[in-house]
C-alpha atoms as a PDB file:
ATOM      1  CA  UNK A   1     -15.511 -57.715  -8.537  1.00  0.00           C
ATOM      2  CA  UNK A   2     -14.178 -60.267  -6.070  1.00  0.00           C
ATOM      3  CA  UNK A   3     -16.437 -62.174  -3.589  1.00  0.00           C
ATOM      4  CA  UNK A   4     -14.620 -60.749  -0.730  1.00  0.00           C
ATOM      5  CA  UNK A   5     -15.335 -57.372  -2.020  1.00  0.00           C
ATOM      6  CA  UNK A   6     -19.121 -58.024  -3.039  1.00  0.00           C
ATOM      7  CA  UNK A   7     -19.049 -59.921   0.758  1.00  0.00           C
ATOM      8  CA  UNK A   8     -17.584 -56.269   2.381  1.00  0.00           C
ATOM      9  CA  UNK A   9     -19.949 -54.467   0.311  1.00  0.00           C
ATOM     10  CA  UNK A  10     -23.254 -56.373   1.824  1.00  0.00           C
ATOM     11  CA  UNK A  11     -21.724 -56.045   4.892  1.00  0.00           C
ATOM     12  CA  UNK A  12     -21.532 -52.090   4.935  1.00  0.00           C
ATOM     13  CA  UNK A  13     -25.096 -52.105   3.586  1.00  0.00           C
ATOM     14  CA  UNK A  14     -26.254 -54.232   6.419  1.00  0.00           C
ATOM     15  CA  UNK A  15     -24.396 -51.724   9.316  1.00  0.00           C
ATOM     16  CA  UNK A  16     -26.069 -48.672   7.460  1.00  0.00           C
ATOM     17  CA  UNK A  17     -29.571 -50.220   7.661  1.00  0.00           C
ATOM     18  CA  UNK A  18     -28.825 -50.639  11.718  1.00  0.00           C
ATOM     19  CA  UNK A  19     -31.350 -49.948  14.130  1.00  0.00           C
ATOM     20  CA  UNK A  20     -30.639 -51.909  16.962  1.00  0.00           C
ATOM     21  CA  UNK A  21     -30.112 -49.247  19.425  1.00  0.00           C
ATOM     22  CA  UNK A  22     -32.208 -46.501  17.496  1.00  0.00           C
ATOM     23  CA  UNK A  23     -34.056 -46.031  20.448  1.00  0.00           C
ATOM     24  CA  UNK A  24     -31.238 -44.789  22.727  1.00  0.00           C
ATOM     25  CA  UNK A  25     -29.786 -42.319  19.914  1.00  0.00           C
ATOM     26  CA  UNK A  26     -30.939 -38.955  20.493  1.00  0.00           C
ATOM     27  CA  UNK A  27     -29.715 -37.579  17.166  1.00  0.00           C
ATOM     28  CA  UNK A  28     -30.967 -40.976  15.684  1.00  0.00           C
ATOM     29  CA  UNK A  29     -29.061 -44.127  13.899  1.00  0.00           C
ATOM     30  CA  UNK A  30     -26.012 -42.895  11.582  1.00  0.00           C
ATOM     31  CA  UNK A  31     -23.379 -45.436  11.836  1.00  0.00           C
ATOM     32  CA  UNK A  32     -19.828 -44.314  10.180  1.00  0.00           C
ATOM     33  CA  UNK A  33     -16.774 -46.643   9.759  1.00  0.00           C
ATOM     34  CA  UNK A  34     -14.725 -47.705   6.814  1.00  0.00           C
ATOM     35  CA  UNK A  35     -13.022 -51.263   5.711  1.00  0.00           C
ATOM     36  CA  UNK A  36     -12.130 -53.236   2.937  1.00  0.00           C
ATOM     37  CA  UNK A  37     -10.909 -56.580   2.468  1.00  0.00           C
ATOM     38  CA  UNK A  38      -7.784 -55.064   1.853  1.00  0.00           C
ATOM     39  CA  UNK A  39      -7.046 -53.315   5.173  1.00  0.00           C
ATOM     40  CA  UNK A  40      -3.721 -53.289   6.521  1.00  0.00           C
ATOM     41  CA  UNK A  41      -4.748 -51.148   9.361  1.00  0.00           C
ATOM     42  CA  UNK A  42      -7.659 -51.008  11.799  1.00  0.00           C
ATOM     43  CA  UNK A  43      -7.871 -48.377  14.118  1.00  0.00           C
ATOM     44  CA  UNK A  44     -10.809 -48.912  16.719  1.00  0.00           C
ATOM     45  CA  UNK A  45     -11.562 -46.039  18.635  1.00  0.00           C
ATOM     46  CA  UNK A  46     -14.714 -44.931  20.810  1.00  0.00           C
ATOM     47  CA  UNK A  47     -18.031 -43.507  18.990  1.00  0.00           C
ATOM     48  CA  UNK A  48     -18.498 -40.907  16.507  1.00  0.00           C
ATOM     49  CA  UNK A  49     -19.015 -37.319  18.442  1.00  0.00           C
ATOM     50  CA  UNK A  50     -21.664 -34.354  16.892  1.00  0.00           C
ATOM     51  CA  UNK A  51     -19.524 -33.036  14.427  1.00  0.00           C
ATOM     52  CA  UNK A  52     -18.347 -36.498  12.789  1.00  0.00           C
ATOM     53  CA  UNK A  53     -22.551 -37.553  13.142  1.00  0.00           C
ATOM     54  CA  UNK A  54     -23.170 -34.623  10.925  1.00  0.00           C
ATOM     55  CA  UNK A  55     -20.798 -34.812   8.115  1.00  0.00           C
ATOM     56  CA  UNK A  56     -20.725 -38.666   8.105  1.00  0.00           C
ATOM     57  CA  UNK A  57     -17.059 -39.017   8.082  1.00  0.00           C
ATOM     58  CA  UNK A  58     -15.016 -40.931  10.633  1.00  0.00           C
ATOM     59  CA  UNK A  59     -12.419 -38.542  12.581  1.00  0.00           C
ATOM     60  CA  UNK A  60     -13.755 -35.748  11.143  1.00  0.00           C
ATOM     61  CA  UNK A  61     -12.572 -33.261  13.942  1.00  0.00           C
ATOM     62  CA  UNK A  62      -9.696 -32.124  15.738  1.00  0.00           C
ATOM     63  CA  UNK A  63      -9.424 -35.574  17.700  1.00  0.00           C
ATOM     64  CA  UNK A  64      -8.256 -36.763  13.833  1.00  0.00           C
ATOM     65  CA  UNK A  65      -6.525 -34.254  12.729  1.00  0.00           C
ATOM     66  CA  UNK A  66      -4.342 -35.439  16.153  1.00  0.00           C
ATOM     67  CA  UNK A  67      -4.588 -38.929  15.133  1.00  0.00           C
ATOM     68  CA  UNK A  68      -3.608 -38.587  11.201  1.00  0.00           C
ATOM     69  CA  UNK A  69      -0.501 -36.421  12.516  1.00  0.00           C
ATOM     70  CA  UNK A  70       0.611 -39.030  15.364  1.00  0.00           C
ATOM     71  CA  UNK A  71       0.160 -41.813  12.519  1.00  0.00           C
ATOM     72  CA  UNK A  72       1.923 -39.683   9.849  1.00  0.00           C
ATOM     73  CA  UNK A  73      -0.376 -39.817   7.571  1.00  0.00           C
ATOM     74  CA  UNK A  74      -2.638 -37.694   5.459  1.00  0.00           C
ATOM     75  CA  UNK A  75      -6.416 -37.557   4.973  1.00  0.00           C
ATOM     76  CA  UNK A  76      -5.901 -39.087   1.320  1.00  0.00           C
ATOM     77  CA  UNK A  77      -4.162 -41.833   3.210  1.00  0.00           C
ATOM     78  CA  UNK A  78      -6.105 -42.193   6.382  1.00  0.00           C
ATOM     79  CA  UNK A  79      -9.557 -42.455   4.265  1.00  0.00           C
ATOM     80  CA  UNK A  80      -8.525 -45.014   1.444  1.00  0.00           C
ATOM     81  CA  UNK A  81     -10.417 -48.166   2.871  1.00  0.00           C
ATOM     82  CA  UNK A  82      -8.109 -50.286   1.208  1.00  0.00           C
ATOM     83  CA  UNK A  83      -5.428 -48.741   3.443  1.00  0.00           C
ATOM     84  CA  UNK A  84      -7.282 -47.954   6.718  1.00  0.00           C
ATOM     85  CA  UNK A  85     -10.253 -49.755   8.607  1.00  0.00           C
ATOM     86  CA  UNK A  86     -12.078 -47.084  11.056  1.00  0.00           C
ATOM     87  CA  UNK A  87     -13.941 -49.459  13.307  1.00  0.00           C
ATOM     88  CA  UNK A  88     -15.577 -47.387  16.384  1.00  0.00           C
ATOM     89  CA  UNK A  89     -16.783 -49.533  19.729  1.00  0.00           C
ATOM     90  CA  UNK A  90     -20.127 -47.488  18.796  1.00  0.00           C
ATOM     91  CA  UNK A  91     -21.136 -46.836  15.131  1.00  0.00           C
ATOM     92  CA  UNK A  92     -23.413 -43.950  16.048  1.00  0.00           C
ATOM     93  CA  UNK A  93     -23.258 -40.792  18.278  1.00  0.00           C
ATOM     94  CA  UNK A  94     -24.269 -41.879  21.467  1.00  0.00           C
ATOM     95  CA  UNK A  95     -25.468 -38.718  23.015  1.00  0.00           C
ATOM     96  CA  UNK A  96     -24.411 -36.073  25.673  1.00  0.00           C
ATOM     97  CA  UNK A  97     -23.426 -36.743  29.124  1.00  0.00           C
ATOM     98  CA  UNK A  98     -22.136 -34.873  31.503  1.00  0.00           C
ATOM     99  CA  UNK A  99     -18.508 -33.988  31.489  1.00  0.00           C
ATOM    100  CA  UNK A 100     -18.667 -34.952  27.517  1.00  0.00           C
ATOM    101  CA  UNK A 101     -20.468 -37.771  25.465  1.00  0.00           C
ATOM    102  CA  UNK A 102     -22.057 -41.300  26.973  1.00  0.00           C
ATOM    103  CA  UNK A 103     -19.885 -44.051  26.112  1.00  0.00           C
ATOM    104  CA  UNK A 104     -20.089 -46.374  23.078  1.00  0.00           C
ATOM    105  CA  UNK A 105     -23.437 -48.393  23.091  1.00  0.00           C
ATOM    106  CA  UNK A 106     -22.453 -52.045  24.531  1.00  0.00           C
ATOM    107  CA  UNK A 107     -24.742 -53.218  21.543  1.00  0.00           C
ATOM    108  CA  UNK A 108     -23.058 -52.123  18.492  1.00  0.00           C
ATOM    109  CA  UNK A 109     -19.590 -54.143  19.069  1.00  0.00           C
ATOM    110  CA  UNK A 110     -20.907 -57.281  19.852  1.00  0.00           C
ATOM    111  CA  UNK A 111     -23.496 -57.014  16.946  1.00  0.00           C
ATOM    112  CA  UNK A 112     -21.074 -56.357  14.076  1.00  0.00           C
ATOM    113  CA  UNK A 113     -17.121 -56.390  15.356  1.00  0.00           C
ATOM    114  CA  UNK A 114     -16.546 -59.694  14.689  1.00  0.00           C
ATOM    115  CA  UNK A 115     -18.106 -59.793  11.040  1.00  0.00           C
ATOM    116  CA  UNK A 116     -16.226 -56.692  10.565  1.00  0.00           C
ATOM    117  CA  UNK A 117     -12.951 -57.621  11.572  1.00  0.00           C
ATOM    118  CA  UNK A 118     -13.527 -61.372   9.720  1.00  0.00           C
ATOM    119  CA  UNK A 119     -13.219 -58.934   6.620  1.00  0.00           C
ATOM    120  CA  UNK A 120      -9.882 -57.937   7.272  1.00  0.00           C
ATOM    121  CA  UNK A 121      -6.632 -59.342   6.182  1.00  0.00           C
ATOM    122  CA  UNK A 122      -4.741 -61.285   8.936  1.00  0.00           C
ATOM    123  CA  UNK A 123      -1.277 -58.983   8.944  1.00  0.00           C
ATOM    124  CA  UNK A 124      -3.250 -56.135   9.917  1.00  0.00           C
ATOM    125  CA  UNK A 125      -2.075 -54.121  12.654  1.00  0.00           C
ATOM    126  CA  UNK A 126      -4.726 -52.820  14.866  1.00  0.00           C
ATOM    127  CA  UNK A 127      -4.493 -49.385  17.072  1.00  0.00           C
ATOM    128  CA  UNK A 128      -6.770 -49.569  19.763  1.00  0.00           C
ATOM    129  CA  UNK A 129      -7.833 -45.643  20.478  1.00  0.00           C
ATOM    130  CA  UNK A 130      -8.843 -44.853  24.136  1.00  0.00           C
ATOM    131  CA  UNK A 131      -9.972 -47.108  26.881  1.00  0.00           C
ATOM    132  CA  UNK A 132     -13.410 -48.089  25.454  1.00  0.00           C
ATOM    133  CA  UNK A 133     -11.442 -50.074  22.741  1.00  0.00           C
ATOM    134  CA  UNK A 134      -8.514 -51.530  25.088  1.00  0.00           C
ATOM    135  CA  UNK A 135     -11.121 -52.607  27.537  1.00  0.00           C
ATOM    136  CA  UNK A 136     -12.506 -54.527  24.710  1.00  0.00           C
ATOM    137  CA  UNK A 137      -9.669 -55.908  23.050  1.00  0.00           C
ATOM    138  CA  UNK A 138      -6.516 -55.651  25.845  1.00  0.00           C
ATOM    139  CA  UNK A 139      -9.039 -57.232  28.732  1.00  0.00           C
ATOM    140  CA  UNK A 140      -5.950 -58.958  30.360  1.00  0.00           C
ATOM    141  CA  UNK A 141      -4.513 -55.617  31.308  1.00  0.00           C
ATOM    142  CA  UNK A 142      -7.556 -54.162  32.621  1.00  0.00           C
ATOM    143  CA  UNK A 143      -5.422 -53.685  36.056  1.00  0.00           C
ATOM    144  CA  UNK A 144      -3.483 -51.381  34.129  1.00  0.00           C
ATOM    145  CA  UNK A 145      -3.840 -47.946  33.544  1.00  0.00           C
ATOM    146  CA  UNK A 146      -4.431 -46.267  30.044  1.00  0.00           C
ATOM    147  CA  UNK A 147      -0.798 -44.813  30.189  1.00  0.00           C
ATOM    148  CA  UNK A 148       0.861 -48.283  31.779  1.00  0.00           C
ATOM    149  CA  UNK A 149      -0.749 -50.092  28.947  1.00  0.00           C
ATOM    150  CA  UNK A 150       0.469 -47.036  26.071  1.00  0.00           C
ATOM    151  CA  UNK A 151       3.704 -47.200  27.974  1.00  0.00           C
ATOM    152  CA  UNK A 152       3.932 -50.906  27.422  1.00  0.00           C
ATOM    153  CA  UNK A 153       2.978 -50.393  23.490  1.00  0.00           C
ATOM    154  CA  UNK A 154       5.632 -53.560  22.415  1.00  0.00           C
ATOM    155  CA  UNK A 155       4.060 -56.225  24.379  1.00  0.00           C
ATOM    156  CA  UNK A 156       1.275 -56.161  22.674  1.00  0.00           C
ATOM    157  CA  UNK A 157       2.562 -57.494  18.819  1.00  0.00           C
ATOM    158  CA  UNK A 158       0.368 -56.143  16.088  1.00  0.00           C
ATOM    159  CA  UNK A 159      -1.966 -54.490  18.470  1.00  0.00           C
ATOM    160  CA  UNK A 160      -0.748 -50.958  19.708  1.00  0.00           C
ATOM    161  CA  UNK A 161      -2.649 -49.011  22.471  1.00  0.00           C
ATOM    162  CA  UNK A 162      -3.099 -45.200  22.295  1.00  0.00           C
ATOM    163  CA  UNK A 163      -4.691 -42.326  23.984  1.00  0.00           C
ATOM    164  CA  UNK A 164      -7.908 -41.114  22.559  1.00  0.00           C
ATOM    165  CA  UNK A 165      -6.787 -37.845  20.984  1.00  0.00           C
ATOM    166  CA  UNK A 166      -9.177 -35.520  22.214  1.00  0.00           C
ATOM    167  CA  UNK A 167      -7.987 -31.950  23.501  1.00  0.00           C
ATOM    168  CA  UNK A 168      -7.363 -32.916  26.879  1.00  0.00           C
ATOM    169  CA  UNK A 169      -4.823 -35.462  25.552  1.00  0.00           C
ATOM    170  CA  UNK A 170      -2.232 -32.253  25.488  1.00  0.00           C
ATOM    171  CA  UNK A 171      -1.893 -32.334  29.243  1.00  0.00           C
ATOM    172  CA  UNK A 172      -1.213 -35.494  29.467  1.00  0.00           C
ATOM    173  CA  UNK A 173       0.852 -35.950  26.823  1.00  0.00           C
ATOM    174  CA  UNK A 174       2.826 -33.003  28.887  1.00  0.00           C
ATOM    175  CA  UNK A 175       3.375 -35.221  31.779  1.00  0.00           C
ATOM    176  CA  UNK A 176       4.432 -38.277  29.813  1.00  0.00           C
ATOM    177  CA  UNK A 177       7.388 -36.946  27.148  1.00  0.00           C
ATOM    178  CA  UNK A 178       8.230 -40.832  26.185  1.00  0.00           C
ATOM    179  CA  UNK A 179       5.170 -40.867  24.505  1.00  0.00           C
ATOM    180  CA  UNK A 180       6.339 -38.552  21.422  1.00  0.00           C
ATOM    181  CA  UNK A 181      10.064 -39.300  22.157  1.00  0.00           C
ATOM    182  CA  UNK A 182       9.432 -43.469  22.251  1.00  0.00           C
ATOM    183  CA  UNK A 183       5.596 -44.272  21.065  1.00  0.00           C
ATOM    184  CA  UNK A 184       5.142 -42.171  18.239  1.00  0.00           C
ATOM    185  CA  UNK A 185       7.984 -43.153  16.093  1.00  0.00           C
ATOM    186  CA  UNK A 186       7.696 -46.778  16.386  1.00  0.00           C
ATOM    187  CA  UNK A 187       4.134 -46.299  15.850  1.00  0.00           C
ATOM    188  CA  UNK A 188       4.909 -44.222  12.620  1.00  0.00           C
ATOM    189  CA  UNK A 189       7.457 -46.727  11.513  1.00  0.00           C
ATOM    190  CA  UNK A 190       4.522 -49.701  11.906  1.00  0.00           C
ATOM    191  CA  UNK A 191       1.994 -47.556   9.761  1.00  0.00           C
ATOM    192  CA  UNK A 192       4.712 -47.109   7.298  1.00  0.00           C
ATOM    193  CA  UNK A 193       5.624 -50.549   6.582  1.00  0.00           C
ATOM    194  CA  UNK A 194       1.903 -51.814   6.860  1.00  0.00           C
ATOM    195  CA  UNK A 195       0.775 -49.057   4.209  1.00  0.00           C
ATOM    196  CA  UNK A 196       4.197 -49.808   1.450  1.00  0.00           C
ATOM    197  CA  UNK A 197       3.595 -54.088   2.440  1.00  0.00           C
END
């Protein structure tokens, strides 16, 4: 075994044992995500939701089954860590709101994001999923809009914006046709060559 994998190992044993926001969780601490050192591809999204909380595995839900078919890919695919990081802005299910789930707790990415991503090779591309992630990581464009910045996909090198896939991502992908006509090749065609590099 190679340090960097014994390092990535103690690493996912550490984010397991979380508790930092335990008290806010009202189904309790469960973080999910995936990485190796070998990760060509890190897709940050927004927090696990009930159903991925109770199996334990990332995307577990329509939202991926949306995601895995914009990538291309299949579920052997999108769950080989060695191919695919899944690094959420929140670890655990943060609850119910109204209108949906809260947001991401602000603790989780500041606590283990950069350790996480440290892991990962350098020619990774990363796919930021939904707002809570571009916020983060695209906070020069935060005059832009979610579409503007998906629109804009290219200007961003390795780092490609996205929708969050949920079911109300239909309608809007109705009112923006570029999006599977433009985005979603070239976003296939990156996967690709990161997964056969």
């Amino acid at each position: 075994m190679t340090q960097a994998s014994t390092d990535t190992q103690a690493l996912h044993k550490e984010i397991r044992a979380c508790e930092i926001c335990a008290e806010h969780l009202e189904l309790g601490p469960r973080p999910i995500l995936q990485f190796s050192a070998k990760s060509r591809i890190c897709i940050i999204g927004q927090a696990p939701g009930t159903k991925v909380h109770a199996s334990g595995i990332a995307w577990d839900d329509d939202s991926g089954d949306r995601l895995r078919d914009w990538l291309g890919i299949d579920k052997t695919a999108f769950y080989d860590a060695d191919r695919i990081a899944l690094v959420p802005m929140g670890f655990c299910y943060p609850g119910k709101a109204s209108g949906g789930d809260k947001p991401p707790r602000k603790e989780c990415a500041p606590a283990w994001h950069d350790r996480v991503l440290s892991c990962l090779p350098d020619n990774r591309i990363t796919l930021l999923v939904g707002s809570y992630a571009q916020a983060a990581y695209l906070p020069d464009t935060k005059r832009l809009s979610l579409t503007e910045r998906v629109r804009r996909h290219a200007d961003f090198g390795p780092v490609i914006p996205l929708p969050h896939p949920a079911w109300r991502v239909r309608m809007w992908m109705a009112k923006q046709p570029w999006f599977e006509a433009e985005v979603l090749p070239s976003l296939r065609s990156a996967v690709a060559k990161a997964l056969s590099d």
